[in-house]
N, C-alpha and C. Protein backbone atom coordinates (compact mmCIF):
# COMPACT_ATOMS: atom_id res chain seq x y z
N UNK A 1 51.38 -16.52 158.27
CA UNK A 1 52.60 -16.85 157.59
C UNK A 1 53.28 -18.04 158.27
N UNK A 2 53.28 -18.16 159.45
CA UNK A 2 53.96 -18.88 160.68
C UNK A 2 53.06 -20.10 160.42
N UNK A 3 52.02 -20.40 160.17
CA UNK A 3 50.91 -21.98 159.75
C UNK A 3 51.36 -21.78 158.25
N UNK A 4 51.30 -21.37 157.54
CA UNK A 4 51.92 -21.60 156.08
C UNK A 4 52.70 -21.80 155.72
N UNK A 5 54.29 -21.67 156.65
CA UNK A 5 55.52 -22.23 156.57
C UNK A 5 55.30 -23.65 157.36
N UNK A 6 54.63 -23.78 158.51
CA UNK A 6 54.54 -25.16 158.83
C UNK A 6 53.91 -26.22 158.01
N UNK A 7 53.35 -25.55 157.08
CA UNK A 7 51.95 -26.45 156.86
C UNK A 7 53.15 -27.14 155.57
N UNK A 8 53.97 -26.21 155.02
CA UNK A 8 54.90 -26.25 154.01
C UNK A 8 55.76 -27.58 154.93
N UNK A 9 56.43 -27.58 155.19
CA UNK A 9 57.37 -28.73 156.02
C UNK A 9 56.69 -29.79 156.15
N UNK A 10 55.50 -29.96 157.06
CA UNK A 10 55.27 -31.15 157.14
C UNK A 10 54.38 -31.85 156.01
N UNK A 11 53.85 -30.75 154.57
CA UNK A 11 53.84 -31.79 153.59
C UNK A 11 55.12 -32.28 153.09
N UNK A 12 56.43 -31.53 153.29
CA UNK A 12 57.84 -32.20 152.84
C UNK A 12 57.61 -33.58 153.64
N UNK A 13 57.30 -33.28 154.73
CA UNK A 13 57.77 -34.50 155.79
C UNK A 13 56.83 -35.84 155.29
N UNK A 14 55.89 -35.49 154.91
CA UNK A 14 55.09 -36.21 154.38
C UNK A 14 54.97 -36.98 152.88
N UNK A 15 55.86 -36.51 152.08
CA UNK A 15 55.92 -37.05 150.99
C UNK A 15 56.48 -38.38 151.16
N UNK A 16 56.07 -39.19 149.99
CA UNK A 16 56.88 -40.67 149.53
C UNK A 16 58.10 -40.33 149.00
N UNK A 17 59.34 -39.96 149.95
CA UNK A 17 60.48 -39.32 149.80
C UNK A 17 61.49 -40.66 149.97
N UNK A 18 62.10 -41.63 149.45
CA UNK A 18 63.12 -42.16 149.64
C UNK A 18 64.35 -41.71 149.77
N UNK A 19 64.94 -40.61 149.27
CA UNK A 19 66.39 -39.48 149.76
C UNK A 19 66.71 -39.62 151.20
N UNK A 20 67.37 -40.12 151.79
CA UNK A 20 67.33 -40.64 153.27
C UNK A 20 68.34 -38.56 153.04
N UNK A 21 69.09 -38.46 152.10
CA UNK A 21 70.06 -37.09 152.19
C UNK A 21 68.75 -36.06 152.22
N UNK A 22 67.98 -35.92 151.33
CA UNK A 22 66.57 -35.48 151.11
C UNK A 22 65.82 -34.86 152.38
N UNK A 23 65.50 -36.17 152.95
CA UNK A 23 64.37 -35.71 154.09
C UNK A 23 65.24 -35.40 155.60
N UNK A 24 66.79 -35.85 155.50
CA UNK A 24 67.71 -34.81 156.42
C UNK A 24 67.99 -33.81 156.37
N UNK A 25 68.04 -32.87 154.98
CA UNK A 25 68.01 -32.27 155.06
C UNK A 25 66.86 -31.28 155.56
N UNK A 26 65.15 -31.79 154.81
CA UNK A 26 64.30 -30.98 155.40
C UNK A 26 63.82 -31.07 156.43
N UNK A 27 64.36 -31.87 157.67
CA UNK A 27 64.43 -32.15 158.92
C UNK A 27 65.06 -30.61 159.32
N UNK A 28 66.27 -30.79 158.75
CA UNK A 28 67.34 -29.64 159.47
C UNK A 28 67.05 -28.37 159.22
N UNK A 29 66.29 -28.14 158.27
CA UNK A 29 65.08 -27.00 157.65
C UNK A 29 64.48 -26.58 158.55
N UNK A 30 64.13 -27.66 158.94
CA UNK A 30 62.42 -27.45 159.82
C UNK A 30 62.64 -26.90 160.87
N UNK A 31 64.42 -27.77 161.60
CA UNK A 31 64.44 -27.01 162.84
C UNK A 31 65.15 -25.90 162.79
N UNK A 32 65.33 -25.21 161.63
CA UNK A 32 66.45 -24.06 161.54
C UNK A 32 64.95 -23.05 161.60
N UNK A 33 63.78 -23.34 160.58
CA UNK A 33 62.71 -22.18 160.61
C UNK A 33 62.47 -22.39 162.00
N UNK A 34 62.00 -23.33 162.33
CA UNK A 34 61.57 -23.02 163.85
C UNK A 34 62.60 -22.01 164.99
N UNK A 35 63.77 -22.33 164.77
CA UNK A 35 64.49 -21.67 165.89
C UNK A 35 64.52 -19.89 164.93
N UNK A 36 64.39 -19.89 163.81
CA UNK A 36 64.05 -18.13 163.41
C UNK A 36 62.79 -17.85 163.58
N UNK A 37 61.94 -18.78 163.81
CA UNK A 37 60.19 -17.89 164.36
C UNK A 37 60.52 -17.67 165.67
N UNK A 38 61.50 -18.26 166.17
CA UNK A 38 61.56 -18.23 167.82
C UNK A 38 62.25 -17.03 167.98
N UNK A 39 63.04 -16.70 167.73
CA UNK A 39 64.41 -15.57 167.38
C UNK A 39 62.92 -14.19 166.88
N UNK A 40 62.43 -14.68 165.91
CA UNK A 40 61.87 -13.41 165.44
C UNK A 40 60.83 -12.78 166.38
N UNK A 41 60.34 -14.15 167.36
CA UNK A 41 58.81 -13.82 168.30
C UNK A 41 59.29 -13.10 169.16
N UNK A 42 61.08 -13.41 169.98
CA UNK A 42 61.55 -12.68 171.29
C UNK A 42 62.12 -11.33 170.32
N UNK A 43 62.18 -11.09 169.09
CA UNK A 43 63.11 -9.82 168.91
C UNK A 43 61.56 -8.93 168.67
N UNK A 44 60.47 -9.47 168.63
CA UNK A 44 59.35 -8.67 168.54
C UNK A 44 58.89 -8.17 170.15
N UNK A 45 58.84 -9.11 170.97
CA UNK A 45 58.83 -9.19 172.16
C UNK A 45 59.79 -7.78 172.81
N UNK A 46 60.94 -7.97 172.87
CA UNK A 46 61.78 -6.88 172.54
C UNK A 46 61.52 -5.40 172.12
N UNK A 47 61.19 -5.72 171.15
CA UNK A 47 60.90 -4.30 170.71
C UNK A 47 59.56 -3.90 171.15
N UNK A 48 58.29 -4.30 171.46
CA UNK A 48 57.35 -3.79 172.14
C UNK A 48 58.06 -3.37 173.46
N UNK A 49 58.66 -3.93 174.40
CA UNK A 49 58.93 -3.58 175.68
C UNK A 49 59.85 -2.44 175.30
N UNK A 50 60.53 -2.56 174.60
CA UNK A 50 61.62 -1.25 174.66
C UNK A 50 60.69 0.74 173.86
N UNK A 51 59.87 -0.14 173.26
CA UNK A 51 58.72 0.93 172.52
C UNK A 51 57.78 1.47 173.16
N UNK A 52 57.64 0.51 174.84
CA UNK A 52 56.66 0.44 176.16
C UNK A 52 57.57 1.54 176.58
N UNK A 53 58.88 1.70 176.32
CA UNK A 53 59.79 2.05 177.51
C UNK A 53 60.30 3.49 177.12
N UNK A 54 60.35 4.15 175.56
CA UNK A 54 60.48 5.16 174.94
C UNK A 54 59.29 6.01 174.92
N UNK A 55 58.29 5.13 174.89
CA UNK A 55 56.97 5.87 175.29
C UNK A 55 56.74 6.40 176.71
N UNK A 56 57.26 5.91 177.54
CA UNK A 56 57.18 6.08 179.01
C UNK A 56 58.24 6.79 179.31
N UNK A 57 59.20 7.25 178.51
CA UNK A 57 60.17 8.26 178.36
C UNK A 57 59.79 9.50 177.85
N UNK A 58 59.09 9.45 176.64
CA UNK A 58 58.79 10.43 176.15
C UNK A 58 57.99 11.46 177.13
N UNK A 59 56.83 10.48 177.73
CA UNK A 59 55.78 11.13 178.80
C UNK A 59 56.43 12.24 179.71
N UNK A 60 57.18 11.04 179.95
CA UNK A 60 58.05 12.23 181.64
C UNK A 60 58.85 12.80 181.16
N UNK A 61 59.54 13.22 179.81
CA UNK A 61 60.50 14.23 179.53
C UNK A 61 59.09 15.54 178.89
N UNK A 62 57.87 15.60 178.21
CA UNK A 62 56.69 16.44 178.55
C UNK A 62 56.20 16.74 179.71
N UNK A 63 56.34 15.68 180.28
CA UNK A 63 55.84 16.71 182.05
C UNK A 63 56.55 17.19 182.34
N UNK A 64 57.96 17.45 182.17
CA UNK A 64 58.76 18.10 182.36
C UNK A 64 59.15 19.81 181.58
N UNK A 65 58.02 19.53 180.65
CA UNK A 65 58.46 20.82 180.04
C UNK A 65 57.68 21.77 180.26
N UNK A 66 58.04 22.93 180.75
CA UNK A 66 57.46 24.06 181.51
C UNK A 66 56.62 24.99 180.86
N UNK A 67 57.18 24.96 179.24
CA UNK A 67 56.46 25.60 178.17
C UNK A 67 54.84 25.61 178.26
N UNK A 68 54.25 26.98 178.27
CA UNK A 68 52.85 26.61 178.23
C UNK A 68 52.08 26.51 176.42
């Protein structure tokens, strides 16, 4: 998805675009998706470690249980 949104932009960037308003704007596009793949990679990042960390919770609250 992440090469298919790029691949999307830089044919914008690439067109015979005279809109000087046009290709500022899909400039400002480009760097707005980029800074939400970035946002989305650390909130994934995130959530594995914290899913590392509920799991490693879960463990030691079962060794803890006396129940046979």
């Amino acid at each position: 998805m992440k090469f298919i949104a790029s691949l999307f932009v830089a044919s914008m960037l690439f067109c015979a675009c005279s809109d000087d308003a046009a290709m500022s704007e899909i400039k400002r596009l480009a760097q707005e998706n980029a800074k939400l793949f970035n946002t989305v990679d650390s909130l994934k990042k995130n959530l594995d470690s914290l899913t590392a960390y509920g799991d490693s919770v879960k463990k030691s609250l079962e060794k803890l249980d006396m129940h046979p």
